[in-house]
C-alpha atoms as a PDB file:
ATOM      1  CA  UNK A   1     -10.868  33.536  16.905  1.00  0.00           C
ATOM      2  CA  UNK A   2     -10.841  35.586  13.476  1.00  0.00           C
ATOM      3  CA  UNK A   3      -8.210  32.845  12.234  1.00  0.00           C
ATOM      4  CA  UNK A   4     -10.932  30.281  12.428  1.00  0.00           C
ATOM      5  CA  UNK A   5     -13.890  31.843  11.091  1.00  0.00           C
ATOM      6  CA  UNK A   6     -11.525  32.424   8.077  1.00  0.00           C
ATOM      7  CA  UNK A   7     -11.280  28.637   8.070  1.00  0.00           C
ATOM      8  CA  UNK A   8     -14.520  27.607   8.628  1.00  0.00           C
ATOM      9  CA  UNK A   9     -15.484  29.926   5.496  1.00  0.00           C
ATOM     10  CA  UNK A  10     -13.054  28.366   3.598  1.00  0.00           C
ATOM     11  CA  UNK A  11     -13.910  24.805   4.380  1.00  0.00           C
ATOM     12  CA  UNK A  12     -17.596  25.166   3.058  1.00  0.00           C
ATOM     13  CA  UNK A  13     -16.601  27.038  -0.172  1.00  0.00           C
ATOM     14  CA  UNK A  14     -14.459  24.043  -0.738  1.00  0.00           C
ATOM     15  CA  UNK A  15     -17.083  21.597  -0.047  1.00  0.00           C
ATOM     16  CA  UNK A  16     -19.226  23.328  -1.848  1.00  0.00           C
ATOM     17  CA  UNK A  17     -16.766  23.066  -4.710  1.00  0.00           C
ATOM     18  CA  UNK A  18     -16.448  19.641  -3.953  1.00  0.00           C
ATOM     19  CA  UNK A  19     -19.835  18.928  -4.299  1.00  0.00           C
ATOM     20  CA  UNK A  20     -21.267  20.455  -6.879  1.00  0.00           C
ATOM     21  CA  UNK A  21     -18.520  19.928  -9.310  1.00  0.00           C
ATOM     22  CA  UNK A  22     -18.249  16.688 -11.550  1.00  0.00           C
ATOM     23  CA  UNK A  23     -15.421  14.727  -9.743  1.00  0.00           C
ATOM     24  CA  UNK A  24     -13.763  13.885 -12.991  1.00  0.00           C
ATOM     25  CA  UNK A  25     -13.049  17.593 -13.525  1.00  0.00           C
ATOM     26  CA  UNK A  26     -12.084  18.557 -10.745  1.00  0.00           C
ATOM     27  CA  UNK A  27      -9.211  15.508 -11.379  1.00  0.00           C
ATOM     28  CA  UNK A  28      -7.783  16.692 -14.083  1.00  0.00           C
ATOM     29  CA  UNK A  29      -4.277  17.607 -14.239  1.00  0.00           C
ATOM     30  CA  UNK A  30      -3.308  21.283 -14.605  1.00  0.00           C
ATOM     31  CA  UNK A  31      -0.285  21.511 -16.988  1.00  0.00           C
ATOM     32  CA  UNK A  32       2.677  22.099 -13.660  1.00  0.00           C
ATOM     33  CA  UNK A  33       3.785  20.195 -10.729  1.00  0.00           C
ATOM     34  CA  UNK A  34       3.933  21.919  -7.370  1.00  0.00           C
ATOM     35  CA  UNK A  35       7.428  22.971  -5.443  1.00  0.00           C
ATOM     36  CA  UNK A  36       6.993  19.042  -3.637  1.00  0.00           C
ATOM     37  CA  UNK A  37       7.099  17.422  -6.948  1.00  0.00           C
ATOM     38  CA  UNK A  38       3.434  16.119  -7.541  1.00  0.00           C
ATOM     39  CA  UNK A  39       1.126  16.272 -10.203  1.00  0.00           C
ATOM     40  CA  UNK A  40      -1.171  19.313  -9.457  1.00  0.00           C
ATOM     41  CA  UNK A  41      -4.723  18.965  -9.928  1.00  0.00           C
ATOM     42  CA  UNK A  42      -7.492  21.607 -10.857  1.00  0.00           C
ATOM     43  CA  UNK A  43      -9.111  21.152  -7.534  1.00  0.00           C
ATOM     44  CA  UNK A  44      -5.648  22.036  -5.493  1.00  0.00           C
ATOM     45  CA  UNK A  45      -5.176  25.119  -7.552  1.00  0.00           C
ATOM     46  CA  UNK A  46      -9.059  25.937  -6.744  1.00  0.00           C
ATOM     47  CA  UNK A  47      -8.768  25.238  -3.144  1.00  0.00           C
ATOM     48  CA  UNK A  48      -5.550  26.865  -2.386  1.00  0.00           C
ATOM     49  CA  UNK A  49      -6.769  30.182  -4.049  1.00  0.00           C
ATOM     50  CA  UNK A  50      -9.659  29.605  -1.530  1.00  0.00           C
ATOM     51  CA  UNK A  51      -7.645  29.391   1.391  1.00  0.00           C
ATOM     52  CA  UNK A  52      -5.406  32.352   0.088  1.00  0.00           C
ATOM     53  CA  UNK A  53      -7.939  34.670  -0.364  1.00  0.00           C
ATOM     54  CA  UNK A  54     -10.034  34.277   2.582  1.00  0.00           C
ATOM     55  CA  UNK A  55      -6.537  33.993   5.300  1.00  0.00           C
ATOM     56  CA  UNK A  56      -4.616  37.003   3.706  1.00  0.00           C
ATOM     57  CA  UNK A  57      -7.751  39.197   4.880  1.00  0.00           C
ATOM     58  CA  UNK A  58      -7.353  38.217   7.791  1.00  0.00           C
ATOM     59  CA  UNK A  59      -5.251  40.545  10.512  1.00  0.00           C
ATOM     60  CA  UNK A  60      -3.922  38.292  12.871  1.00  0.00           C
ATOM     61  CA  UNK A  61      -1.673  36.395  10.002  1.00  0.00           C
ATOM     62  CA  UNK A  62       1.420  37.780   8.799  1.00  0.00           C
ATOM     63  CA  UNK A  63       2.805  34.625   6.805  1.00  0.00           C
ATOM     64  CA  UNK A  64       1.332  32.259   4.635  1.00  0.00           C
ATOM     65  CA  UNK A  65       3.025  28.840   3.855  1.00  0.00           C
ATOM     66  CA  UNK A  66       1.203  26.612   1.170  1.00  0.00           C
ATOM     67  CA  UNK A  67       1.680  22.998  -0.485  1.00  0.00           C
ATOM     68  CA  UNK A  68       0.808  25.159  -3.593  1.00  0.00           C
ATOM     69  CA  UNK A  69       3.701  27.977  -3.520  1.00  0.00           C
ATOM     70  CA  UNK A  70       6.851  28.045  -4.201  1.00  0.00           C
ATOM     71  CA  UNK A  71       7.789  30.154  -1.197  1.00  0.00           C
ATOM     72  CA  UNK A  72       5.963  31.620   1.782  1.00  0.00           C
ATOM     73  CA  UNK A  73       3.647  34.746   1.373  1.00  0.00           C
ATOM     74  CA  UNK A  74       3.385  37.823   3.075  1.00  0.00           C
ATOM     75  CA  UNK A  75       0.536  39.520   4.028  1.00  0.00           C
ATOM     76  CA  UNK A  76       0.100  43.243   4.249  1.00  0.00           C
ATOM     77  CA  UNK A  77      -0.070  42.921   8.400  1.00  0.00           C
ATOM     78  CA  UNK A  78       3.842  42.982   8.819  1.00  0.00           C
ATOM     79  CA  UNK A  79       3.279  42.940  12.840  1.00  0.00           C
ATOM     80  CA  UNK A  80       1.204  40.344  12.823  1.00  0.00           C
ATOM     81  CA  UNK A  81       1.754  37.380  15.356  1.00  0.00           C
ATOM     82  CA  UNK A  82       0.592  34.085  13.236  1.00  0.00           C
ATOM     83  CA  UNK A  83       2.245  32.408  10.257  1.00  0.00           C
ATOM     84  CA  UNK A  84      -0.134  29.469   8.430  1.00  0.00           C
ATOM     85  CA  UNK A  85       0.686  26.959   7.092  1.00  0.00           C
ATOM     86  CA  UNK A  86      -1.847  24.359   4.827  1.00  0.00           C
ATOM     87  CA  UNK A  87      -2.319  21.585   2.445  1.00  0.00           C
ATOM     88  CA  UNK A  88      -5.899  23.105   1.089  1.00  0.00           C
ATOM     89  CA  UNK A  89      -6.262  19.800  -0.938  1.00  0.00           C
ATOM     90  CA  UNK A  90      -4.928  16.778   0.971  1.00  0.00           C
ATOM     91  CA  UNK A  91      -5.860  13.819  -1.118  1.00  0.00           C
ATOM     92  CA  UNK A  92      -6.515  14.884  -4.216  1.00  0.00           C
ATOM     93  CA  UNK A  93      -4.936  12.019  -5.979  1.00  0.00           C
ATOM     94  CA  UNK A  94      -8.478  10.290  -5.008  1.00  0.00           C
ATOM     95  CA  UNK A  95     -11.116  13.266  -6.041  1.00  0.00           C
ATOM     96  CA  UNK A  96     -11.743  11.494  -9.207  1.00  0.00           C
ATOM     97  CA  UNK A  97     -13.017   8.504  -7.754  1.00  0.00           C
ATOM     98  CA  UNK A  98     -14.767  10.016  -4.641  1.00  0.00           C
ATOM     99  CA  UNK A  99     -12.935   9.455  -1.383  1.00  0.00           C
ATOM    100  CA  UNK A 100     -12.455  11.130   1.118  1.00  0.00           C
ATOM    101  CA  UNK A 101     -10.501  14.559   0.902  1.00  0.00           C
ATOM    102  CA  UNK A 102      -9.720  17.345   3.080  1.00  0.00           C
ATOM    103  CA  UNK A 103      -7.517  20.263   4.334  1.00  0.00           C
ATOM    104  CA  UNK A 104      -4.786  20.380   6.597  1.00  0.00           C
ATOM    105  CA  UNK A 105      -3.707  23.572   8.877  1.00  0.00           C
ATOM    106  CA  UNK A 106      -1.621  24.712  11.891  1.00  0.00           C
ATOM    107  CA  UNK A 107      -1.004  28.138  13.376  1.00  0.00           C
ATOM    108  CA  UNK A 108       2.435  28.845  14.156  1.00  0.00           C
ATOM    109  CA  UNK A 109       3.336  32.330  16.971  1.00  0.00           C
ATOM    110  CA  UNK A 110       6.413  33.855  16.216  1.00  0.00           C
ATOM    111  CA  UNK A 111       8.561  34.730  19.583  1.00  0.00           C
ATOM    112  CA  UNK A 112      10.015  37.686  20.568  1.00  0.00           C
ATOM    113  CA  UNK A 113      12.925  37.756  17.444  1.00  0.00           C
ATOM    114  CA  UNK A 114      10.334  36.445  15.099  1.00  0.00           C
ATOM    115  CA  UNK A 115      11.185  33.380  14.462  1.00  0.00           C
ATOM    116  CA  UNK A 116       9.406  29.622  15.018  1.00  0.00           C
ATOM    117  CA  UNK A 117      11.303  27.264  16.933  1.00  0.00           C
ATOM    118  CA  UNK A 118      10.006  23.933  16.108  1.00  0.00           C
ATOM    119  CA  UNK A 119       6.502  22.100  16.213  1.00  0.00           C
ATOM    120  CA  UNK A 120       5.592  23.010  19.978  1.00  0.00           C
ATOM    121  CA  UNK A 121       5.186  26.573  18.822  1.00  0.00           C
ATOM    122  CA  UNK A 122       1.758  26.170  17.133  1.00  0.00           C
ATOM    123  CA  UNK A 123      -1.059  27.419  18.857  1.00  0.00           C
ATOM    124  CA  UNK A 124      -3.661  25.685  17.100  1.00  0.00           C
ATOM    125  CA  UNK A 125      -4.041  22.853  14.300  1.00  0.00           C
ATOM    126  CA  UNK A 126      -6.414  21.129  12.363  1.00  0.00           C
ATOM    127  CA  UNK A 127      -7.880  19.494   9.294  1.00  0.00           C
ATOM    128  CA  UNK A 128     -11.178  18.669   7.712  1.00  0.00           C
ATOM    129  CA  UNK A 129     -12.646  16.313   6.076  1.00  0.00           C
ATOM    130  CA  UNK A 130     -14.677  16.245   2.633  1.00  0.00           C
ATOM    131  CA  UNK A 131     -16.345  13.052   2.669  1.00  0.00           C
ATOM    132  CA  UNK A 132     -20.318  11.975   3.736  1.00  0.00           C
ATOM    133  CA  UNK A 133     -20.071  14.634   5.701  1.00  0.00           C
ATOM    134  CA  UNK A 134     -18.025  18.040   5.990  1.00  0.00           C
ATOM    135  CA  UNK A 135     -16.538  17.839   9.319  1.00  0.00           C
ATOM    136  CA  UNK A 136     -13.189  19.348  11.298  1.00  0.00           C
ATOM    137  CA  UNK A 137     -11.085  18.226  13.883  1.00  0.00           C
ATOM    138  CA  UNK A 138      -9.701  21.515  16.230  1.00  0.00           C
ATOM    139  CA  UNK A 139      -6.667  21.282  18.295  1.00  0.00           C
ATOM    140  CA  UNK A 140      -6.642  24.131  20.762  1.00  0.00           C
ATOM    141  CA  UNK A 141      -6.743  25.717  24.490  1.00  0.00           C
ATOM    142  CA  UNK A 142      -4.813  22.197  25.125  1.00  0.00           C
ATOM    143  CA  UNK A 143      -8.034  19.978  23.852  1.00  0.00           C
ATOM    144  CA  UNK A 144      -9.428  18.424  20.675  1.00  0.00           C
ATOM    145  CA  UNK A 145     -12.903  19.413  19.028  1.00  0.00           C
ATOM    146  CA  UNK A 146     -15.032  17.950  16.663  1.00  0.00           C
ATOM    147  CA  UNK A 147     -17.378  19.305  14.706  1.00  0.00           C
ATOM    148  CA  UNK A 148     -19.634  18.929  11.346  1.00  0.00           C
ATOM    149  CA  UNK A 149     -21.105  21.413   9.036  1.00  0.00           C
ATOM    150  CA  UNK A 150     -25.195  21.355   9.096  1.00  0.00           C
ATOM    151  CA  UNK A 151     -26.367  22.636   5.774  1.00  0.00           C
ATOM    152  CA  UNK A 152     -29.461  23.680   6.856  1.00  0.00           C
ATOM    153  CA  UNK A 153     -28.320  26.426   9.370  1.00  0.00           C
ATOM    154  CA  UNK A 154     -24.875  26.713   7.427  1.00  0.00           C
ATOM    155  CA  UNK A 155     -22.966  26.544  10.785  1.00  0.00           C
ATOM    156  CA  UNK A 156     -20.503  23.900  12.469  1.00  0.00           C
ATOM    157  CA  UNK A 157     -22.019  21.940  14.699  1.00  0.00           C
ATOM    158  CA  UNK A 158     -20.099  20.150  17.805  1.00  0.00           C
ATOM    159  CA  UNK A 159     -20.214  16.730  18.363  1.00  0.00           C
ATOM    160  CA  UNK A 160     -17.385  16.084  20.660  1.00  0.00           C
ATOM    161  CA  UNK A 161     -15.387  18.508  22.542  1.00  0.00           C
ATOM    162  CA  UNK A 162     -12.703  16.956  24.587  1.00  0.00           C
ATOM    163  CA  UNK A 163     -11.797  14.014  21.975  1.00  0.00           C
ATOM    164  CA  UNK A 164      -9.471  11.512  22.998  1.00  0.00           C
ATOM    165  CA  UNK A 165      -7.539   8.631  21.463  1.00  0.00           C
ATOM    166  CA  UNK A 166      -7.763   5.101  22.488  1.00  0.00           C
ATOM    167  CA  UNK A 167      -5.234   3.861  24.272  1.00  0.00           C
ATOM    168  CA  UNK A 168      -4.588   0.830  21.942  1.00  0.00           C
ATOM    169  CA  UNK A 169      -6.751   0.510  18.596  1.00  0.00           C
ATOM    170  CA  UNK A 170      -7.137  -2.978  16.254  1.00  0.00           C
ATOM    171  CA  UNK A 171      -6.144  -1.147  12.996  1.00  0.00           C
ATOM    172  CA  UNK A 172      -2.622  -0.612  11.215  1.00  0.00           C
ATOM    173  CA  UNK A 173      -2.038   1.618   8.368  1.00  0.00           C
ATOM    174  CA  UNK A 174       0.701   1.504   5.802  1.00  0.00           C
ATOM    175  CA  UNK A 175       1.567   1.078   2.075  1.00  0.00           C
ATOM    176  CA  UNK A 176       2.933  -2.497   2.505  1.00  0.00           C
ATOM    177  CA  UNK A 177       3.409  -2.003  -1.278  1.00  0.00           C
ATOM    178  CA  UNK A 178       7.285  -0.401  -0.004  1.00  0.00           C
ATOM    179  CA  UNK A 179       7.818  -2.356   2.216  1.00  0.00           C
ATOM    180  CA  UNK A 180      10.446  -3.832   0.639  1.00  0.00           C
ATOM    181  CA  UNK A 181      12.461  -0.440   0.507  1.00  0.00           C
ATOM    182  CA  UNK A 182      11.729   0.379   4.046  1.00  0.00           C
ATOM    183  CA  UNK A 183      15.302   1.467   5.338  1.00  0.00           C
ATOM    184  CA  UNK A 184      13.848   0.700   9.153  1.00  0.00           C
ATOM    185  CA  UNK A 185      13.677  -2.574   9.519  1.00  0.00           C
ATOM    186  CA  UNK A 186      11.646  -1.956  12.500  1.00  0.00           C
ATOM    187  CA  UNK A 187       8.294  -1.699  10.261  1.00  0.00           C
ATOM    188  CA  UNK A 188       8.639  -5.157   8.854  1.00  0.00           C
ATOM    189  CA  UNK A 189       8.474  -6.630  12.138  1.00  0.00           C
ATOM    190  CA  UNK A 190       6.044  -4.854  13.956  1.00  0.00           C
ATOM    191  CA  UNK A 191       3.614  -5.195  10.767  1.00  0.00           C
ATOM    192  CA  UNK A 192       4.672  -9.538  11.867  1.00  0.00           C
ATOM    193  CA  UNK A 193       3.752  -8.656  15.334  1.00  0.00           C
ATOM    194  CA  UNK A 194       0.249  -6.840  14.442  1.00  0.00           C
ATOM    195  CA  UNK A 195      -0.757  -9.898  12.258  1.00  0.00           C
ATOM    196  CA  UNK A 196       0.162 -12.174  15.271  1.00  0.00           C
ATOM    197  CA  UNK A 197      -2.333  -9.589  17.234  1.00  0.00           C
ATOM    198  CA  UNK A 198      -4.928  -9.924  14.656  1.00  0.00           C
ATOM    199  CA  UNK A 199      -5.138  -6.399  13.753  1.00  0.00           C
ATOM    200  CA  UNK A 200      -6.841  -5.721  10.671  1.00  0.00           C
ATOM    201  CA  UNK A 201      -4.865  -3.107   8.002  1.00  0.00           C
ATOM    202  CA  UNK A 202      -6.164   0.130   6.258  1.00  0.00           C
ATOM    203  CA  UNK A 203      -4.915   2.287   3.552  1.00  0.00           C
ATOM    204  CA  UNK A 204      -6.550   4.929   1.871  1.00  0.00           C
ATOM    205  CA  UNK A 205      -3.512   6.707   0.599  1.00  0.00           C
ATOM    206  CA  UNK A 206      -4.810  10.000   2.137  1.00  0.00           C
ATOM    207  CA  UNK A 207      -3.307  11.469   4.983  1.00  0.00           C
ATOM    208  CA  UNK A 208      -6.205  13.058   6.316  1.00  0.00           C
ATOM    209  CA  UNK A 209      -8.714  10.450   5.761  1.00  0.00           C
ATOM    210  CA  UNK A 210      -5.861   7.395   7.476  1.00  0.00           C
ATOM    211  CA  UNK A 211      -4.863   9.752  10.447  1.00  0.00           C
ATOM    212  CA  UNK A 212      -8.356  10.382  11.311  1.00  0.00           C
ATOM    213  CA  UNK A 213      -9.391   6.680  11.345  1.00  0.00           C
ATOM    214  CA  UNK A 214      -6.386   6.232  13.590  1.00  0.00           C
ATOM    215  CA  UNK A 215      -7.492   9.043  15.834  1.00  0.00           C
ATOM    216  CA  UNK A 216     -10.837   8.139  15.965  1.00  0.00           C
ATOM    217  CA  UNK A 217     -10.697   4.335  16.128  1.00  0.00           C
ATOM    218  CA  UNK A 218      -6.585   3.959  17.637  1.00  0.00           C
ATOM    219  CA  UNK A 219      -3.858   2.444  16.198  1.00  0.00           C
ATOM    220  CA  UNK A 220      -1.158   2.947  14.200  1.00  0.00           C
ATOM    221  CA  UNK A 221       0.059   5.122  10.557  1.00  0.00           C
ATOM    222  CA  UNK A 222       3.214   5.627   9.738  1.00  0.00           C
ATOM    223  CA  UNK A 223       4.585   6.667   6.016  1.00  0.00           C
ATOM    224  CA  UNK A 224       8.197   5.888   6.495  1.00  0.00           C
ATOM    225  CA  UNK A 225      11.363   6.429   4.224  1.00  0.00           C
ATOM    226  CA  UNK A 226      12.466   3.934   1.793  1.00  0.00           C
ATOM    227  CA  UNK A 227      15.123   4.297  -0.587  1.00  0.00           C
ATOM    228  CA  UNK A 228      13.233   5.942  -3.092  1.00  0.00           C
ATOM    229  CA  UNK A 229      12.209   8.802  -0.646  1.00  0.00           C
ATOM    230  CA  UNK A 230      14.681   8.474   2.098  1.00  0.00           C
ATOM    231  CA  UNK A 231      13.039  10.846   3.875  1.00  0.00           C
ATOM    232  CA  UNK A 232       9.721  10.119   3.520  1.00  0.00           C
ATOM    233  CA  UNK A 233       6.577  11.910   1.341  1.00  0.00           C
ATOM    234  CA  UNK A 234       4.876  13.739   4.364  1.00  0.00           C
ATOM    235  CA  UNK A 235       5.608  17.016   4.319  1.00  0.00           C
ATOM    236  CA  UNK A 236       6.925  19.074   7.823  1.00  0.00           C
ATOM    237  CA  UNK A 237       5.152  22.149   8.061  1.00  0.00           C
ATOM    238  CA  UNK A 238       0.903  21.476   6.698  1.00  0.00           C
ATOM    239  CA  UNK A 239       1.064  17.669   7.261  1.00  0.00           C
ATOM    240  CA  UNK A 240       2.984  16.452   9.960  1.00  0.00           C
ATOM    241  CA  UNK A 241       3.256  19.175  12.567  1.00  0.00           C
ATOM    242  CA  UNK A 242      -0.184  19.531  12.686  1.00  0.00           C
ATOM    243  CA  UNK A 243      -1.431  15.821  12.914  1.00  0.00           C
ATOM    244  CA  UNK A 244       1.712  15.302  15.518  1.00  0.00           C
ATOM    245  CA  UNK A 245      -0.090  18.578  17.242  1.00  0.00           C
ATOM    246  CA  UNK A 246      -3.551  17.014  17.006  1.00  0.00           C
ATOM    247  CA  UNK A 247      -2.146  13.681  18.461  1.00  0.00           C
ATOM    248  CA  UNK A 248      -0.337  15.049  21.308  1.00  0.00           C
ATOM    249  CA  UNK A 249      -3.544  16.446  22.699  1.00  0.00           C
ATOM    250  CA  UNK A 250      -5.605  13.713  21.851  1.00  0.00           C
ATOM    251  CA  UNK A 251      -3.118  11.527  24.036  1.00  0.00           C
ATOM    252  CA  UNK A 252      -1.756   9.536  21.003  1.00  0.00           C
ATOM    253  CA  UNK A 253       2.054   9.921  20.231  1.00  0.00           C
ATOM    254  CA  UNK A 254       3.794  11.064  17.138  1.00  0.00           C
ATOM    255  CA  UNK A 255       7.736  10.321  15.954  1.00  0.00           C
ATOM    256  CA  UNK A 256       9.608  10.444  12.977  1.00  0.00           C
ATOM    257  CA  UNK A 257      11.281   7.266  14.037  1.00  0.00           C
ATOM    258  CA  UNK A 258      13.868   8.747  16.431  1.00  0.00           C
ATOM    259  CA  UNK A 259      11.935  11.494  18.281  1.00  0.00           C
ATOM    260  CA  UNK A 260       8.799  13.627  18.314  1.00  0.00           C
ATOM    261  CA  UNK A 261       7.891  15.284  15.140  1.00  0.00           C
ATOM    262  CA  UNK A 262       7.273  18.606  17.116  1.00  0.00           C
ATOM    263  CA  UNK A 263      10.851  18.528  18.470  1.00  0.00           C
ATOM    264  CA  UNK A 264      11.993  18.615  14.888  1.00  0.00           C
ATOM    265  CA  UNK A 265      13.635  22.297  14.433  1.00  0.00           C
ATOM    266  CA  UNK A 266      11.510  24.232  12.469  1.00  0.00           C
ATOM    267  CA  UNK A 267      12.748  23.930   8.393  1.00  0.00           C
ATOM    268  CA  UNK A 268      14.399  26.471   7.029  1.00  0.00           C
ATOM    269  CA  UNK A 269      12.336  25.129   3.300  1.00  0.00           C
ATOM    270  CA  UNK A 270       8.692  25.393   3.249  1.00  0.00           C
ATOM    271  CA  UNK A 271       8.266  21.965   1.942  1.00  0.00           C
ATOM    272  CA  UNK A 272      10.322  19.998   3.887  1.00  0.00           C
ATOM    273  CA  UNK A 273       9.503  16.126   3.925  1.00  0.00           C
ATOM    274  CA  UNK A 274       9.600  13.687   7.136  1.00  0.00           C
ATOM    275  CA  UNK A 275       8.932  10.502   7.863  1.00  0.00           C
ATOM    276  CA  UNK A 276       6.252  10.178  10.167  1.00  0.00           C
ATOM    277  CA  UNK A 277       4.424   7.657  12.725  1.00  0.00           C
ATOM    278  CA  UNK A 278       0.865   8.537  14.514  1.00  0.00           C
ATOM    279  CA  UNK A 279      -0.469   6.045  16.897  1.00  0.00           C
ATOM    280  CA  UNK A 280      -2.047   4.839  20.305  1.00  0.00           C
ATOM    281  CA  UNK A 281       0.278   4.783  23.344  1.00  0.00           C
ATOM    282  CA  UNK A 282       0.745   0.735  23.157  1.00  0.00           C
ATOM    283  CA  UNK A 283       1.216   0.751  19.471  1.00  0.00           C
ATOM    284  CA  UNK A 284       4.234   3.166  20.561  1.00  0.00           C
ATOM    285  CA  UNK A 285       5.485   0.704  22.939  1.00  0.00           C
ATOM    286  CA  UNK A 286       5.235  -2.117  20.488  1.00  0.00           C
ATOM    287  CA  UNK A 287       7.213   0.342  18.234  1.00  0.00           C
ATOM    288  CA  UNK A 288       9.784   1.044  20.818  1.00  0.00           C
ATOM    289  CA  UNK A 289      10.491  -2.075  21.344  1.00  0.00           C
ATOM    290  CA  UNK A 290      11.108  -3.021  17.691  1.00  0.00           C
ATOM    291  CA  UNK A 291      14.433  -1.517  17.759  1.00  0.00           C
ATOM    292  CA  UNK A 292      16.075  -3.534  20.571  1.00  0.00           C
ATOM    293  CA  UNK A 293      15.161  -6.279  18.252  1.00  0.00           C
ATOM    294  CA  UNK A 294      16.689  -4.892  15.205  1.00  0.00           C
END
């Protein structure tokens, strides 16, 4: 598919970036904040005018939607079927002190009045991962592929091409540090009930890099509102649809805390926040069950 050799191109020119640049740098804030409200670093101005360039060449995309812009962006191919949507720097809080980065994507078809319904009309999703290794994780064609970048043949290779999710995992990822302004009381219990279980926690504080352990290993994420951000930091359209895309196919569940994140109606502003939950099946289950409690 054109749409993903654009990608692909785009995810090595940011690694590249990545790599050869002195982290520190590439941390710096630029003097602006983006349309979500946070601080905007020279390596998201760098990778979004990567991911720009390369998609709007591309002939199968008519719309481009960005963490970067203030608004979507059209393309000169007014007939064409795809809108994009991507967070080309997810992360990038942590590029200064070397974790793990990467970029977020889904591919949204436009039905016969051109217009996107909600989350179940993306026809493919993704995200990948600056870290030891440049890698991507594919939702498509109803399936989940992994792959890594070889540097000596510059091409992806793939290491797993039906990927799916544990049923339960051992792991649970939040920012206890608000957990006190939670405004589901639901969290604070089932965080109780994974200590009784003896699940170990994780947080990274980048989406990319804590939904991928969660995919890879099971378990449970969730970034939900508190009173500060009552509805949560992740936003709709490049963050959650997608991972609640990847999930789905990777037999994992996503929810916003009432239903599925890709039954949420599509937004009618780019940056649109959610709360958000990505887990195992019996995670889910323990989650359910939280709220008869409550």
């Amino acid at each position: 598919m054109e749409i993903l050799a654009c990608l692909e191109k785009s995810f090595v020119q940011i690694s590249d970036l990545i790599r050869k640049t002195n982290s520190v740098n590439l941390g710096n804030l630029v003097d602006t904040h983006n349309a979500s409200g946070d601080d905007v670093k020279t390596i998201d101005v760098m990778s979004n005018d990567i991911m720009k360039d390369n998609l709007s060449k591309c002939a199968l995309i008519r719309t481009i939607g960005s963490e970067e812009e203030d608004e979507f962006y059209s393309t000169k191919f007014t007939d064409a079927p795809y809108l994009i949507c991507y967070d080309p720097l997810d992360g990038s809080s942590n590029i200064d002190v070397n974790i793990t980065t990467g970029t977020i994507f889904s591919v949204y078809e436009y039905d016969a009045n051109n217009k996107i319904a909600d989350g179940h009309s993306i026809v493919m999703s993704g995200y990948c991962l600056y870290g030891g290794a440049t890698q991507y994780v594919l939702a498509y064609n109803n399936k989940i592929s992994f792959y890594q970048y070889s540097a000596e043949d510059g091409l992806f290779q793939l290491l797993n091409d039906n990927l799916k999710m544990k049923e339960k995992g051992a792991i649970y990822s939040l920012n206890e540090s608000n957990k006190k302004a939670w405004t589901d009381a639901r969290f604070n219990q089932l965080i109780e009930t994974f200590i009784e279980q003896k699940y170990t926690t994780r947080w990274v504080g980048s989406l990319v890099a804590d939904a991928h352990r969660t995919l890879i290993k099971g378990g449970f994420f969730a970034y939900p509102g508190n009173r500060k951000d009552t509805e949560g930091k992740i936003r709709l359209l490049y963050e959650a649809y997608p991972f609640a895309h990847i999930f789905h196919h990777a037999g994992g569940v996503s929810s916003n805390g009432v239903c599925s994140i890709l039954d949420v109606p599509f937004p009618a502003k780019i940056h649109q926040k959610t709360p958000i939950v990505l887990c195992s099946k019996y995670e889910h289950d323990l989650f359910v069950n939280m709220s008869m409690q409550v």
